[in-house]
Protein backbone atom coordinates (compact mmCIF):
# COMPACT_ATOMS: atom_id res chain seq x y z
CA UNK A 1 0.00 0.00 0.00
CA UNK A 2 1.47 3.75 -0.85
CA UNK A 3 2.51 4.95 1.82
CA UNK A 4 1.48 8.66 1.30
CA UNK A 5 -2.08 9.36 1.79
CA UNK A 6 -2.73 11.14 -1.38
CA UNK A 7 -1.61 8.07 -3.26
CA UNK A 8 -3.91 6.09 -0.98
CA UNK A 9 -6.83 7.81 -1.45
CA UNK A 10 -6.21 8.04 -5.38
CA UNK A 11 -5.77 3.82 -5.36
CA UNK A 12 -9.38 3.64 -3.32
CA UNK A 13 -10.61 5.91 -6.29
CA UNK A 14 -8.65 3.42 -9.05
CA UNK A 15 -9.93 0.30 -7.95
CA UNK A 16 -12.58 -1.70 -5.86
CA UNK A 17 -10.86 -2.76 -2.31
CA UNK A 18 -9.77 -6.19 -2.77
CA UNK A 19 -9.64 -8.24 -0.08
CA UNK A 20 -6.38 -8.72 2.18
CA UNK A 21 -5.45 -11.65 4.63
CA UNK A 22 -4.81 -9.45 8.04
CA UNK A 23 -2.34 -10.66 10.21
CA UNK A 24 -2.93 -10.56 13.73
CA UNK A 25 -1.78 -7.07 15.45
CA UNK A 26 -1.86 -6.59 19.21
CA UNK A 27 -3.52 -3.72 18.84
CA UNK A 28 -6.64 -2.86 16.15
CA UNK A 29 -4.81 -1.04 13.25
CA UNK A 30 -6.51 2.18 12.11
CA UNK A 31 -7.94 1.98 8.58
CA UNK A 32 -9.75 4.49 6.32
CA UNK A 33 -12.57 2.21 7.46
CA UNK A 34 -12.44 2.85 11.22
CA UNK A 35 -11.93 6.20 10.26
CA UNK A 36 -15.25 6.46 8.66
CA UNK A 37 -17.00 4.78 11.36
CA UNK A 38 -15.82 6.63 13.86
CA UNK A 39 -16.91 9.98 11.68
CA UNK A 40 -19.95 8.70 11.53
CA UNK A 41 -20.37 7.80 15.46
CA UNK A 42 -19.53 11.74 16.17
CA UNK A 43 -22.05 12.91 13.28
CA UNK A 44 -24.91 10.31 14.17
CA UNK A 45 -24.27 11.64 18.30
CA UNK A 46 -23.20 15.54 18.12
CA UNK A 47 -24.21 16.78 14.68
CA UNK A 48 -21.65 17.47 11.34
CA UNK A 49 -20.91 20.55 13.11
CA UNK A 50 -18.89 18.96 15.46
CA UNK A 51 -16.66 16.61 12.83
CA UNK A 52 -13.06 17.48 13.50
CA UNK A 53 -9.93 15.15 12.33
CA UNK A 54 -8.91 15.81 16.02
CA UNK A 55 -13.01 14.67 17.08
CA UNK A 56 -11.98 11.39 15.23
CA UNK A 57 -9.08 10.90 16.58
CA UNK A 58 -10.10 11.09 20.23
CA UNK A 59 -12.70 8.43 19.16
CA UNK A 60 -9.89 5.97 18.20
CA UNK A 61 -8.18 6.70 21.15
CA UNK A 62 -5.34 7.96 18.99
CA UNK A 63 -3.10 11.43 17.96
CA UNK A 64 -4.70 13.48 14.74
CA UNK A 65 -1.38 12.19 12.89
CA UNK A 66 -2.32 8.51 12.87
CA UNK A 67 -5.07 9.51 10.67
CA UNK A 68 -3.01 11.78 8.37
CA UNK A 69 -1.42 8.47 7.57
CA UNK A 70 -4.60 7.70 5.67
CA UNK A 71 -6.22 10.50 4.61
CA UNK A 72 -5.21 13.68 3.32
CA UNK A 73 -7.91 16.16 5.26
CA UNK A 74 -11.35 16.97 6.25
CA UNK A 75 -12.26 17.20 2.68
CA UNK A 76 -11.02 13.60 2.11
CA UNK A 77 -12.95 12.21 5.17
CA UNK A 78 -16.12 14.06 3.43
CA UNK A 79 -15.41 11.89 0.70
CA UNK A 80 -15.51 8.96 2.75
CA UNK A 81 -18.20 9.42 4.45
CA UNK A 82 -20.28 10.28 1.43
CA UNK A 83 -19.27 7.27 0.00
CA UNK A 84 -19.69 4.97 2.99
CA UNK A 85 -23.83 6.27 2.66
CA UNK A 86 -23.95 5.50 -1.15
CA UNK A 87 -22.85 1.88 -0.43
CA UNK A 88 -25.82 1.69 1.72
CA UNK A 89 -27.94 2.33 -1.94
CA UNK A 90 -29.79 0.18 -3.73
CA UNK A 91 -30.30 0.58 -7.43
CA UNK A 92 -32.93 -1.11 -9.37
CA UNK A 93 -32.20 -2.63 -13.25
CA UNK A 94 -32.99 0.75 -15.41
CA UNK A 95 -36.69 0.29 -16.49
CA UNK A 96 -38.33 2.33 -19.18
CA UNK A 97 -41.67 1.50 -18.15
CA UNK A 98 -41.05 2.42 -14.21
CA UNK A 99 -38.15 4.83 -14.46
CA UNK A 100 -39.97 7.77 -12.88
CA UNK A 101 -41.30 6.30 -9.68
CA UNK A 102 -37.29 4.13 -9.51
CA UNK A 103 -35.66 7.55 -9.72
CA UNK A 104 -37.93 8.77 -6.38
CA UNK A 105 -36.99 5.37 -5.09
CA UNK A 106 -33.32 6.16 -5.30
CA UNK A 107 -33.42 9.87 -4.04
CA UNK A 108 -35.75 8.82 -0.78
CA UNK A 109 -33.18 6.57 -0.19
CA UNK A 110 -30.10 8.80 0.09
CA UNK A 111 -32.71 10.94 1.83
CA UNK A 112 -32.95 8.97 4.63
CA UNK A 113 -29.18 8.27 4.60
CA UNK A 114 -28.68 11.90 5.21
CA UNK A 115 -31.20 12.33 7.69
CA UNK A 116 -30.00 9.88 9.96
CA UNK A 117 -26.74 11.61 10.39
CA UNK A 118 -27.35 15.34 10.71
CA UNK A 119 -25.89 17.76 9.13
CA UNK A 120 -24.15 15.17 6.74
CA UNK A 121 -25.76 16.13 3.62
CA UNK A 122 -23.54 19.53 3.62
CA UNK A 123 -20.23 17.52 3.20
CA UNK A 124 -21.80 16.02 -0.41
CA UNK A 125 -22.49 19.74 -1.55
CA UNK A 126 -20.53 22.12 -3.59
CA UNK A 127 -18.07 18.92 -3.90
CA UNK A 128 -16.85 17.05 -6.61
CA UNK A 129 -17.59 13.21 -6.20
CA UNK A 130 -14.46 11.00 -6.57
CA UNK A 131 -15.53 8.15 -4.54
CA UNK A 132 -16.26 4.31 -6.36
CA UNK A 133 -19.68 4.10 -4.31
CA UNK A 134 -20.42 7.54 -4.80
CA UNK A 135 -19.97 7.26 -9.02
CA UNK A 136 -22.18 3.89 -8.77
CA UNK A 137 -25.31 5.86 -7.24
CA UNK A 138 -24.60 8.53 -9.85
CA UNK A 139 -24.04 6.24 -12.58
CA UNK A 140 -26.99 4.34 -12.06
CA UNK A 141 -28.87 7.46 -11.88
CA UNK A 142 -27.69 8.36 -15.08
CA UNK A 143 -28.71 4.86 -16.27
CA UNK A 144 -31.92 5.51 -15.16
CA UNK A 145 -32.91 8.80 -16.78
CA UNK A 146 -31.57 7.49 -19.79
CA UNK A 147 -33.55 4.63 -19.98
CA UNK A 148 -36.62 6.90 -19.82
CA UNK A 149 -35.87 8.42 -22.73
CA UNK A 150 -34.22 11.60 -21.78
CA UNK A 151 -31.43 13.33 -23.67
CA UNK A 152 -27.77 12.99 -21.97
CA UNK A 153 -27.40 16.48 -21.42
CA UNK A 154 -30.89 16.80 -19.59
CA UNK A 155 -30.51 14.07 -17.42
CA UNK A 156 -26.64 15.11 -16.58
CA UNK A 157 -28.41 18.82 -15.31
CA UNK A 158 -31.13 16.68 -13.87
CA UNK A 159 -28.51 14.58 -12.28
CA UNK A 160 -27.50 17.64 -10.67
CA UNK A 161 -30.69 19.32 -9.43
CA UNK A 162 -31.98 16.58 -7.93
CA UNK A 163 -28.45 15.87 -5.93
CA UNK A 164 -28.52 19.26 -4.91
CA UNK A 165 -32.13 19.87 -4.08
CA UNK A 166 -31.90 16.40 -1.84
CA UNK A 167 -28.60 17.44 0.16
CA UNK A 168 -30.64 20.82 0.59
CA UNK A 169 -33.86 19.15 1.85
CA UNK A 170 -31.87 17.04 4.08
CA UNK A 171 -29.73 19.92 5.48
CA UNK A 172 -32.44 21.72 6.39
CA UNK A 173 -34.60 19.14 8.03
CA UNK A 174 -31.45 18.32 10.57
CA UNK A 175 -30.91 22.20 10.85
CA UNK A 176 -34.14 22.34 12.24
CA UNK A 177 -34.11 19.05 14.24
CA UNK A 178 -30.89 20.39 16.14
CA UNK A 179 -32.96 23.72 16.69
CA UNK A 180 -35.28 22.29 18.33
CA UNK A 181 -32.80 20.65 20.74
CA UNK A 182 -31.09 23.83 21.97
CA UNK A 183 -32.44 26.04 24.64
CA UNK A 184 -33.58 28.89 22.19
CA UNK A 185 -36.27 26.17 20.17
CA UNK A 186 -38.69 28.95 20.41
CA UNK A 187 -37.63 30.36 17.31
CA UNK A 188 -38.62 26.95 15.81
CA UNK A 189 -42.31 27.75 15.07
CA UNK A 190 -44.74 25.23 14.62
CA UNK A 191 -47.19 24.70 11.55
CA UNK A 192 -50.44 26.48 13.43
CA UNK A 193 -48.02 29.07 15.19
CA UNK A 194 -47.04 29.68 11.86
CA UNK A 195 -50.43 29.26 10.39
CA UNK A 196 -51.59 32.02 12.78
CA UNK A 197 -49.03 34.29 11.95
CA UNK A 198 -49.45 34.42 8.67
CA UNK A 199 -53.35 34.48 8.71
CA UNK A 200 -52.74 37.97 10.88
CA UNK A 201 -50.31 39.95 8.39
CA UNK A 202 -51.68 43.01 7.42
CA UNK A 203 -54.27 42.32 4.76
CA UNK A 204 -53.32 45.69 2.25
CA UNK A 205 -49.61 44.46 2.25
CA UNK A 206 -49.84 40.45 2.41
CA UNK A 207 -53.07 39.68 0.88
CA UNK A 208 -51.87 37.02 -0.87
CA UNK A 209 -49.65 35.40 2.04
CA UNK A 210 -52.88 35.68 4.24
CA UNK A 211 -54.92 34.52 2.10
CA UNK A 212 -53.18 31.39 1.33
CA UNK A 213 -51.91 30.95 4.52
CA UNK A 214 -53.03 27.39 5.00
CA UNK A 215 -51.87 26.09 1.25
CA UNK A 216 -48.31 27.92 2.31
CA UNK A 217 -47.98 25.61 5.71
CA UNK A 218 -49.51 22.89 4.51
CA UNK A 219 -47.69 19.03 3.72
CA UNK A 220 -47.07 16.62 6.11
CA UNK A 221 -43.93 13.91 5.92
CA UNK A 222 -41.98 14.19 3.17
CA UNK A 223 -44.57 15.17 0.69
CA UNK A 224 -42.91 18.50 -0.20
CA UNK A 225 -39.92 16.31 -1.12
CA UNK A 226 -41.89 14.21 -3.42
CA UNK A 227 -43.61 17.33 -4.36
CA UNK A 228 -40.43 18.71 -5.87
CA UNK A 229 -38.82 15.77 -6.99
CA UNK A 230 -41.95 14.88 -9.35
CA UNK A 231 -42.32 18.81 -10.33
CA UNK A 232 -38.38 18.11 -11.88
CA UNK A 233 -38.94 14.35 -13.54
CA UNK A 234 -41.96 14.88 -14.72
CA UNK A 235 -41.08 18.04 -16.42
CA UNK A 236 -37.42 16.50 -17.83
CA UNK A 237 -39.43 14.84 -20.99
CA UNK A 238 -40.02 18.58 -22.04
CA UNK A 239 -36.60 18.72 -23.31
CA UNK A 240 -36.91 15.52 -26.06
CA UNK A 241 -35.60 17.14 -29.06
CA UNK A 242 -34.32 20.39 -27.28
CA UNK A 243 -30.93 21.62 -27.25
CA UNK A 244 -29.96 23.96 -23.30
């Protein structure tokens, strides 16, 4: 194995791991894979916010250089963890017939990957994807859309919107959650706290935020998220023919 950590990380991103026969250390060896675990044991317990090498380190019971010796930084541990979610995806055989309702299938699923580490989604945005499980989800995305007939470049900006519009939805949901958890959740309102709010805005300025009140707070679950999702899928066959 290279021993410098940017060669490492660019051999996970050549190749699938391959199997090794470990010997048998006296003490647990740190891996990029107890790494991630432990990244994910702060995140799932204290929030993204709180993700430090030197977090990560303590959790190993170990010195901040020890990882170094695996990964190059924070950003590469992003990658890690991003990918260590994706694995977690399943993708269905492209099918022309189904490939709306597969594609919501696929998107609910990283979804709830996100949501059960909060804060998490923010370390997939604004970043360039280099990890093997990360390109499969994305790939078989891609295989998806393309199977339903839409043109490459369309489904490579759709690819994109509906990435960024899931990290988003995610982010926001544990934003909120960890509101709610500090000592100022006031500021959290509720739907009929909101509800009533709006309902009271002056009626010569806000008439149409007043009057629509209840169609502005209304949705329960994630059916915004499907909401959205379907508004972009279902409007992606408009571009058949089309050049952006």
């Amino acid at each position: 194995m290279p021993a410098d950590p940017r060669q490492r990380r660019a051999a996970r991103h050549a190749q699938l791991p391959a199997d090794s026969a470990p010997t048998a250390p006296r003490k647990t060896p740190i891996t990029a894979d107890r790494i991630t675990d432990a990244a994910l044991q702060v995140v799932a317990a204290e929030g993204y916010d709180a993700l430090t090498i030197r977090r990560v380190a303590a959790v190993l019971g170990t010195g901040p250089s020890s990882l170094y010796a695996h990964i190059v930084n924070k950003d590469d541990l992003d990658d890690l963890l991003i990918g260590r979610l994706c694995a977690e995806i399943e993708l269905p055989e492209p099918d022309p017939a189904t490939w709306r309702r597969q594609i919501l299938d696929v998107y609910a699923q990283i979804r709830d990957q996100y949501l059960k580490y909060p804060g998490i989604s923010r370390a997939a945005l604004a970043t360039v994807p280099t990890h093997l499980e990360t390109l499969r989800v994305s790939e078989g995305i891609l295989a998806i859309l393309l199977a339903g007939g839409i043109e490459p470049q369309t489904a490579a900006w759709a690819l994109d919107a509906l990435t960024l519009y899931t990290g988003a939805y995610a982010l926001e949901h544990s934003l909120v959650r960890q509101r709610r958890q500090r000592h100022d959740h006031d500021w959290v309102l509720g739907r009929e706290e909101l509800l009533g709010r709006l309902s009271a805005l002056p009626a010569d300025r806000f008439p149409h935020t007043r009057r629509h009140a209840a169609e502005l707070t209304s949705g329960t679950g994630h059916d915004r998220f499907d909401f959205t999702l379907s508004l972009i899928i279902d409007n992606l066959t408009a571009h058949r023919g089309a050049s952006i």
